[in-house]
Protein backbone atom coordinates (compact mmCIF):
# COMPACT_ATOMS: atom_id res chain seq x y z
CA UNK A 1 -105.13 -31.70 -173.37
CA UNK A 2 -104.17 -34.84 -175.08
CA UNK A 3 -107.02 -34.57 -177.74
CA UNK A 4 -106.08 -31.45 -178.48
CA UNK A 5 -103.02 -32.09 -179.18
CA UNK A 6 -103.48 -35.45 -181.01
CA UNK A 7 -106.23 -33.37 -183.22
CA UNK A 8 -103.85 -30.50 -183.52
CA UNK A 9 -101.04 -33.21 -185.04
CA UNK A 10 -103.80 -34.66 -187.10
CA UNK A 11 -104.82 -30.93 -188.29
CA UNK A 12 -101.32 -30.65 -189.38
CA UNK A 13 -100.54 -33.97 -190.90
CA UNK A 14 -98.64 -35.61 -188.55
CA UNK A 15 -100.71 -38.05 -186.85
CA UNK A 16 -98.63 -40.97 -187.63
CA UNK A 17 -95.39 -38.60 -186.67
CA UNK A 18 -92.08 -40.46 -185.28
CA UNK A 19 -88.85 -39.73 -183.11
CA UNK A 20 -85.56 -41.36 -182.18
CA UNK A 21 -84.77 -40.15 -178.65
CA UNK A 22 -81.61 -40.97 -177.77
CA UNK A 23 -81.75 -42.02 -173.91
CA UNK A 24 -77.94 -41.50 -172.09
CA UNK A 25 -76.77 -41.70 -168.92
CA UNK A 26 -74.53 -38.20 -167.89
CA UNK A 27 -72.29 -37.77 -165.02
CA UNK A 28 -73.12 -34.18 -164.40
CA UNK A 29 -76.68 -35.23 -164.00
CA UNK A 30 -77.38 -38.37 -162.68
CA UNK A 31 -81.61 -38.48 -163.10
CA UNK A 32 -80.82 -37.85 -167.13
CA UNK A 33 -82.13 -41.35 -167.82
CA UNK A 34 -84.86 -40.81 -166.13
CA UNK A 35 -86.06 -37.65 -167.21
CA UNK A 36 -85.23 -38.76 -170.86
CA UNK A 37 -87.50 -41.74 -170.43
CA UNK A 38 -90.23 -39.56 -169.08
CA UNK A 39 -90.47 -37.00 -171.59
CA UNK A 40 -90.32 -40.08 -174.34
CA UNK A 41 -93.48 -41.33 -172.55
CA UNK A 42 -94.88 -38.20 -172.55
CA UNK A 43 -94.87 -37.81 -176.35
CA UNK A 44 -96.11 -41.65 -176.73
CA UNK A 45 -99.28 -40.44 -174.89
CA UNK A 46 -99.71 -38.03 -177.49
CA UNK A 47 -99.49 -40.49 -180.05
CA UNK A 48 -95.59 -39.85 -181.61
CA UNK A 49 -93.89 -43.02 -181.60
CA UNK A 50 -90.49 -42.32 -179.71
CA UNK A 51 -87.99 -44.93 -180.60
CA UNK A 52 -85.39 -44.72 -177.54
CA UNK A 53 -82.16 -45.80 -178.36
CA UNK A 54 -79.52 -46.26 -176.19
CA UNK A 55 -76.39 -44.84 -176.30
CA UNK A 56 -72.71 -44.99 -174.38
CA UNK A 57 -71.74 -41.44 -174.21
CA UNK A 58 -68.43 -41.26 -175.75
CA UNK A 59 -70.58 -42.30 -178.90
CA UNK A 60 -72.71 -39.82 -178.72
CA UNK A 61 -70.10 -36.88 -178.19
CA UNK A 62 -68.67 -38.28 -181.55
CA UNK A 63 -71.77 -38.32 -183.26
CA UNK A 64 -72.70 -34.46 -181.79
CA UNK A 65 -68.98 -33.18 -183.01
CA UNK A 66 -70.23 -34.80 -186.58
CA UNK A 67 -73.32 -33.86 -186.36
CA UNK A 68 -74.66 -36.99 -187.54
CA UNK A 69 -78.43 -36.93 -186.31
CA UNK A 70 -81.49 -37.52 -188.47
CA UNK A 71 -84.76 -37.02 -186.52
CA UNK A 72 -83.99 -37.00 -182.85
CA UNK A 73 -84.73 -35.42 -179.53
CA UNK A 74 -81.48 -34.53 -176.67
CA UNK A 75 -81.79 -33.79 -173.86
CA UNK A 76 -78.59 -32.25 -172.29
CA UNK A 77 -78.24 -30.40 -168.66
CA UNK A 78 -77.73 -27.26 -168.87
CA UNK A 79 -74.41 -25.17 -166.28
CA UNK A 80 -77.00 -22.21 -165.94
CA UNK A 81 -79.45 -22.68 -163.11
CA UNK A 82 -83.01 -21.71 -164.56
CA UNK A 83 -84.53 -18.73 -162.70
């Protein structure tokens, strides 16, 4: 699976592709962190470099109202159960 998707990145010019992923700690949700961290691993094994930064979350609820993002990943929990 992971060559296919490196050669599929590669097929499509982004072999050398980046991300910001912006890891946060929620209250609603305490494994956010974790999960955040895990999916930013995930990606690095496919070859995007992930640059986590760290965030306090009244920041970040600023930045969102702004929208002031440029090339970034979120991750927020969702109120709705998935079926």
């Amino acid at each position: 699976m992971t060559a296919k998707v490196k050669a599929l990145l590669a097929e499509v010019g982004q072999s050398n592709m980046t991300m910001n992923m912006f890891v946060f700690s929620c209250a609603q949700f305490s494994p956010a962190e974790d999960i955040i961290e895990a999916i930013a691993e995930y990606w690095q094994a496919l070859g995007v470099k992930v640059k986590q930064i760290r965030i306090p979350m009244p920041q970040r609820i600023r930045q969102m109202c702004k929208i002031k993002w440029d090339n970034h990943f979120t991750f927020s929990p969702s109120r709705t159960p998935i079926r």
